[in-house]
Protein backbone atom coordinates (compact mmCIF):
# COMPACT_ATOMS: atom_id res chain seq x y z
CA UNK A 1 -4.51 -9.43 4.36
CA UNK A 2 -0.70 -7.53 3.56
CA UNK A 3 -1.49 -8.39 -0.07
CA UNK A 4 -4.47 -7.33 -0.01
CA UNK A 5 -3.38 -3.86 1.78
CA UNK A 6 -0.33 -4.08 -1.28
CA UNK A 7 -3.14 -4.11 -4.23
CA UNK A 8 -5.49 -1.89 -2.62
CA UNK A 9 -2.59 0.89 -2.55
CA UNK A 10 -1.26 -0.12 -6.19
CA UNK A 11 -4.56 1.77 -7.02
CA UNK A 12 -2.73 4.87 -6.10
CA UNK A 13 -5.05 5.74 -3.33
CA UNK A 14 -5.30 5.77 0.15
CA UNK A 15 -7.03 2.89 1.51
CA UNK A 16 -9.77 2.95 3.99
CA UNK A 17 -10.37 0.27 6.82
CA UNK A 18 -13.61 0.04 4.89
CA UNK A 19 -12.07 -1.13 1.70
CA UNK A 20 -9.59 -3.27 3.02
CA UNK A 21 -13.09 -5.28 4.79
CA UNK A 22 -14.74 -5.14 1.99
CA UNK A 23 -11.76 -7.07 -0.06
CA UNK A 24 -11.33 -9.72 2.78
CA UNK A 25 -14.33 -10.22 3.98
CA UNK A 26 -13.54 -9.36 7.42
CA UNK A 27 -14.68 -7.02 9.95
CA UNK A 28 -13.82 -3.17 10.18
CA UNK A 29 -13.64 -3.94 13.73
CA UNK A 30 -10.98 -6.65 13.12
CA UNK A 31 -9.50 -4.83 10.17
CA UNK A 32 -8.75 -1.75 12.83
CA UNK A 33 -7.53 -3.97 15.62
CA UNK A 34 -4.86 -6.03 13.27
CA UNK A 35 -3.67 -3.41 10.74
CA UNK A 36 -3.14 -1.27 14.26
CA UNK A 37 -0.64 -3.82 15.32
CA UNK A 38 1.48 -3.97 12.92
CA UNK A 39 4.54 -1.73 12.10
CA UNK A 40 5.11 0.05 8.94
CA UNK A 41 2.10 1.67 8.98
CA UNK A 42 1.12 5.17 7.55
CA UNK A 43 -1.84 6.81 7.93
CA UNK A 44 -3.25 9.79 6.69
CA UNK A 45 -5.17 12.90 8.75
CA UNK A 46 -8.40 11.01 7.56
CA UNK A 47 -7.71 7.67 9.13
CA UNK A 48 -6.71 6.18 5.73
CA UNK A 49 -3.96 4.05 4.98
CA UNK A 50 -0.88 5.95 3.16
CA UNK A 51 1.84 3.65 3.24
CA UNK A 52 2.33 0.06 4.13
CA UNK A 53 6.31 -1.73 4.12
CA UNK A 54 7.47 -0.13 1.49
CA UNK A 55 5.04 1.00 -0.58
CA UNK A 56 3.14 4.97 -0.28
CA UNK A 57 0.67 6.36 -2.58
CA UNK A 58 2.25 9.93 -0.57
CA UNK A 59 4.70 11.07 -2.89
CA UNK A 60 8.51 9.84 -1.56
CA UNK A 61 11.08 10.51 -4.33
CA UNK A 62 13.18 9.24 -5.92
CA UNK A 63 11.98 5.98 -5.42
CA UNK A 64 8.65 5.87 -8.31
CA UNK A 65 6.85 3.33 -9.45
CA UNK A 66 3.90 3.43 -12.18
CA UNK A 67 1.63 0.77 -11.94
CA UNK A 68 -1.02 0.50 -14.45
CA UNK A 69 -0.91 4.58 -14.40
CA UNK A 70 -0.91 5.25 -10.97
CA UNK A 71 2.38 6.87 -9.36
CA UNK A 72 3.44 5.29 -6.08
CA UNK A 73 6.55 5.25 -4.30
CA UNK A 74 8.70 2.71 -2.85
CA UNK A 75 10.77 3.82 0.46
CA UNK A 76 14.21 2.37 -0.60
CA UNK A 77 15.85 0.68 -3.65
CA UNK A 78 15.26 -2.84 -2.05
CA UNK A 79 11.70 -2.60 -1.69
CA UNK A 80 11.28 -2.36 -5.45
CA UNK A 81 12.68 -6.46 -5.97
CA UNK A 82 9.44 -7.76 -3.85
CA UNK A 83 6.79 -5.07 -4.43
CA UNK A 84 5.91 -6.84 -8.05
CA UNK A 85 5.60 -9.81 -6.95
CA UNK A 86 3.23 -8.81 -3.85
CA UNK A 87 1.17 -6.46 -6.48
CA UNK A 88 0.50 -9.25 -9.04
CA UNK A 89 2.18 -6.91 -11.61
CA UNK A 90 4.71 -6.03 -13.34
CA UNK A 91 6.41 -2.13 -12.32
CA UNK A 92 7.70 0.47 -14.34
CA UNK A 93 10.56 2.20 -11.97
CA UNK A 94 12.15 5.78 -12.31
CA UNK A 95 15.19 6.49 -9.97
C-alpha cells in the first residue's frame, strides 16, 4: 500500500482514500483506518492525501521533482535517492 500511495501522488495530485481503494483493492474503511496510523501523513482541507514520507504534490521548494510532467516536491535532499525507486521511474530534480 506505501507504493501504491508513492505512484498515486507521482500523478501530481492529491490522492483520495477512494483512489488509493480502488488501486489495492481494499476497503475505504480499511484504507482510512491504516493510512490514519501511520506518520508522515499530509492531508489536505478536503480529506485528500498531500504528502506521504517525503514526497508532496503541495509545492515545498527547493526540493522539485518532475515526473513524467507533473511537479512534486521532495521534503529534504535525502528523500530524492529512494523516491525513484518507490515511483517506478526515473526523476528529473531541480535544487
Amino acid at each position: 500500500m506505501v507504493t501504491s500511495l508513492y505512484r498515486l501522488l507521482g500523478r501530481g495530485k492529491p490522492v483520495t482514500d477512494a483512489d488509493l481503494s480502488s488501486v489495492t483493492g481494499l476497503a475505504k474503511k480499511q484504507i482510512v483506518k491504516r493510512v490514519g496510523k501511520w506518520p508522515g501523513v499530509y492531508r489536505d482541507e478536503q480529506g485528500r492525501v498531500i504528502g506521504f514520507w517525503g514526497l508532496s504534490v503541495a509545492e515545498m521548494p527547493p526540493h522539485e521533482i518532475t515526473l513524467d510532467g507533473h511537479k512534486l516536491w521532495a521534503w529534504c535532499a535525502w528523500d530524492t535517492l529512494f523516491l525513484p525507486r518507490r515511483l517506478g521511474a526515473s526523476l528529473r530534480l531541480s535544487f
